[in-house]
C-alpha atoms as a PDB file:
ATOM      1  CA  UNK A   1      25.536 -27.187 -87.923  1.00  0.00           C
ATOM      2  CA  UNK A   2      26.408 -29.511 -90.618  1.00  0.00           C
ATOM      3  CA  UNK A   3      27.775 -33.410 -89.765  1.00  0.00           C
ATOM      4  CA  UNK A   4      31.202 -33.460 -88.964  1.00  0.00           C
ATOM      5  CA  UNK A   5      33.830 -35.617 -91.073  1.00  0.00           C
ATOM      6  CA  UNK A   6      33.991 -37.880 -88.638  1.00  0.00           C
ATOM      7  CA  UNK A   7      30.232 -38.993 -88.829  1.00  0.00           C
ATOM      8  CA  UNK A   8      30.589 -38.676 -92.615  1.00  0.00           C
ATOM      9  CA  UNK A   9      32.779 -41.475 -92.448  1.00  0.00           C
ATOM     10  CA  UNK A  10      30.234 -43.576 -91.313  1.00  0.00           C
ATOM     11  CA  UNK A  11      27.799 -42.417 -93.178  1.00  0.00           C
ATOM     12  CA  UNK A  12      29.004 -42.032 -96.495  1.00  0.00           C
ATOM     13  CA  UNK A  13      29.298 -45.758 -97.760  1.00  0.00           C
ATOM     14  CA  UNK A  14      25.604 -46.368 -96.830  1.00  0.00           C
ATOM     15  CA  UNK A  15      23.888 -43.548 -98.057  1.00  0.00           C
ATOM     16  CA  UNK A  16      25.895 -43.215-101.410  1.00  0.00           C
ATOM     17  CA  UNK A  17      26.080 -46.880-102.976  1.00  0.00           C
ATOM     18  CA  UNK A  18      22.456 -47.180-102.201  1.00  0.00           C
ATOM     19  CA  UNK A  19      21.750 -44.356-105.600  1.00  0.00           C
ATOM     20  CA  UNK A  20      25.072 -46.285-108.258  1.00  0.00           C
ATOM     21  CA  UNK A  21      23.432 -47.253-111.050  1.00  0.00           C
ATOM     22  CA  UNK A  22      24.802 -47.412-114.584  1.00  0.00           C
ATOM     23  CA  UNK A  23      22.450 -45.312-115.739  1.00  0.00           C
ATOM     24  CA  UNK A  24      23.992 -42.051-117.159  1.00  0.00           C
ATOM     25  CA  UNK A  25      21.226 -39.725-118.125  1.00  0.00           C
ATOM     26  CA  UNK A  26      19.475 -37.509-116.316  1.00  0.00           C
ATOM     27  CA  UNK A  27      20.832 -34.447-114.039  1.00  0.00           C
ATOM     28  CA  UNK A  28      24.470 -35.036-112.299  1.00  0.00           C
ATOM     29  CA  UNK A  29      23.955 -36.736-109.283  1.00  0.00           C
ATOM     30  CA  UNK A  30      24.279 -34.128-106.097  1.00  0.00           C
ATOM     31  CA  UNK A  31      26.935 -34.501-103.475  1.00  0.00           C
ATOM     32  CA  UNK A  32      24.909 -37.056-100.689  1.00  0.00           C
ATOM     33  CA  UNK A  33      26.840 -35.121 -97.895  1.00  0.00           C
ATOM     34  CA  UNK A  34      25.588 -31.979 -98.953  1.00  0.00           C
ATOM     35  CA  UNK A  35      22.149 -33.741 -99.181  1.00  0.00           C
ATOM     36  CA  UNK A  36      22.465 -34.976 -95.897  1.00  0.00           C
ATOM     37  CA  UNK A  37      23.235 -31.679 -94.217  1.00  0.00           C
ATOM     38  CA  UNK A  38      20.151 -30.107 -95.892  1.00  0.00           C
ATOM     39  CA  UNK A  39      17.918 -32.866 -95.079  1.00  0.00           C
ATOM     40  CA  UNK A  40      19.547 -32.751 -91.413  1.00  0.00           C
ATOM     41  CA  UNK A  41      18.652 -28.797 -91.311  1.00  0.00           C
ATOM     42  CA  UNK A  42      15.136 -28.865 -92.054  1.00  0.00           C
ATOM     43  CA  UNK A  43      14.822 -31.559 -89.055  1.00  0.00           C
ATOM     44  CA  UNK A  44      16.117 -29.252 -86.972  1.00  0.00           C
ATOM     45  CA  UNK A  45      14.697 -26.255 -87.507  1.00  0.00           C
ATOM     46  CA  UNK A  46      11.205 -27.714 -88.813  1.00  0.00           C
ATOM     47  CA  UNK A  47      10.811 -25.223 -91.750  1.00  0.00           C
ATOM     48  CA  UNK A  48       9.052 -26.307 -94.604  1.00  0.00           C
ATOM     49  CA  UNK A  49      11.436 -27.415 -97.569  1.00  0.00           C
ATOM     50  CA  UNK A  50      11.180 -24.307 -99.668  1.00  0.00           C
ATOM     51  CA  UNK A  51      12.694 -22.340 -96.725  1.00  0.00           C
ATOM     52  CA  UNK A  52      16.131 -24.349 -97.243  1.00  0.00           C
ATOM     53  CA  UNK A  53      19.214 -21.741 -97.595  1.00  0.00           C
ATOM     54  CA  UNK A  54      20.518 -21.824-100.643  1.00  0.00           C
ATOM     55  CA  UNK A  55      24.123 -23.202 -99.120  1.00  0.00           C
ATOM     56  CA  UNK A  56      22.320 -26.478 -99.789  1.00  0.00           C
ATOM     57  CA  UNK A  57      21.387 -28.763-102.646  1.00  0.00           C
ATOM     58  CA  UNK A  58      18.031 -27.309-104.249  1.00  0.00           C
ATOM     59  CA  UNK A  59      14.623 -28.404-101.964  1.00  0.00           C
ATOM     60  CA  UNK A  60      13.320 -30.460-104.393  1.00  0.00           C
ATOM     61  CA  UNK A  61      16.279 -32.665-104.593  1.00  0.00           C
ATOM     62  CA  UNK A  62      16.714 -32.499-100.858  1.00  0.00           C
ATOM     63  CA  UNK A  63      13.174 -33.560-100.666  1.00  0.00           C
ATOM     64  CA  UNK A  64      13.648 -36.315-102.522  1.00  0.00           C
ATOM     65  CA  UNK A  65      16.547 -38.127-101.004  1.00  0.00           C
ATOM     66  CA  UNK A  66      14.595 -37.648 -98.030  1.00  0.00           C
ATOM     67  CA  UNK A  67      11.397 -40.184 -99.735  1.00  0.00           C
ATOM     68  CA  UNK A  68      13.689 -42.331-101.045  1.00  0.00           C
ATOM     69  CA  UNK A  69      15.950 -43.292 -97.787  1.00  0.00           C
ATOM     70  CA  UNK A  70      13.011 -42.779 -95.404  1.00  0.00           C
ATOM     71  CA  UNK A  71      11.643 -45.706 -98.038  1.00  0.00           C
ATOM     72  CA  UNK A  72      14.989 -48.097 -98.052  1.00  0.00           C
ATOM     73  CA  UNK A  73      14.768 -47.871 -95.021  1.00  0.00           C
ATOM     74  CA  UNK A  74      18.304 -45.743 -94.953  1.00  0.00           C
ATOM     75  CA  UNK A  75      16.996 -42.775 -93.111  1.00  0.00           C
ATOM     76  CA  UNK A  76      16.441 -44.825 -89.669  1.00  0.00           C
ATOM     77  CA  UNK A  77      20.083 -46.106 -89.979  1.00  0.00           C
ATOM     78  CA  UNK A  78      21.579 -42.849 -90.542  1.00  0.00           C
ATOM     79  CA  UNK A  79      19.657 -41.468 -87.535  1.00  0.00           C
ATOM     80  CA  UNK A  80      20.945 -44.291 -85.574  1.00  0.00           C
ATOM     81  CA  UNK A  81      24.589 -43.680 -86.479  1.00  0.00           C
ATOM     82  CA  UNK A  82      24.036 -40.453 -85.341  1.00  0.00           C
ATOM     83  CA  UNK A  83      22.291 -41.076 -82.280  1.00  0.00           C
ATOM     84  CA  UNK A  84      25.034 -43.507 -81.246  1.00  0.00           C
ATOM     85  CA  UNK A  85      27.711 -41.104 -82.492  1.00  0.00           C
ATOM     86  CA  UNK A  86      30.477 -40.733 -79.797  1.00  0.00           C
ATOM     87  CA  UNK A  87      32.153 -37.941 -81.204  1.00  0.00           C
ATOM     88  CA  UNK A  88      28.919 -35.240 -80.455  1.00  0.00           C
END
């Protein structure tokens, strides 16, 4: 069960201008709602983060959007918005 377009709403400004940078090298940035939903699965089910279905970003990259919100401190706000979330 991926986040519904309503809680994307609320979550996408957050979580997305936290990564702009100018910098341009590197690997294409991944969509942060896809992210999310992966990140989101593996919380739920408790599998390790190789086990993540391939209708998500890779693990890895999963993994670490995971390390770097749970670090900015982004991670408790978007469980928050969730947990507050009228629309479940």
């Amino acid at each position: 069960m991926d986040i519904s377009d309503k809680q994307w709403e609320v979550l996408e400004k957050p979580l997305t201008s936290i990564f702009e940078t100018s910098e341009t090298r590197g690997r294409p940035r991944q969509d942060a709602r896809a992210v999310l939903n992966g990140i989101l699965w593996i919380c739920r089910t408790g599998a390790p983060w190789a086990d993540l279905p391939g209708r998500y970003p890779p693990y890895q990259t999963c993994h670490r959007y995971h390390k770097q919100w749970c670090k900015s401190g982004s991670w408790d706000s978007v469980l928050h918005a969730l947990a507050c979330d009228p629309t479940r």
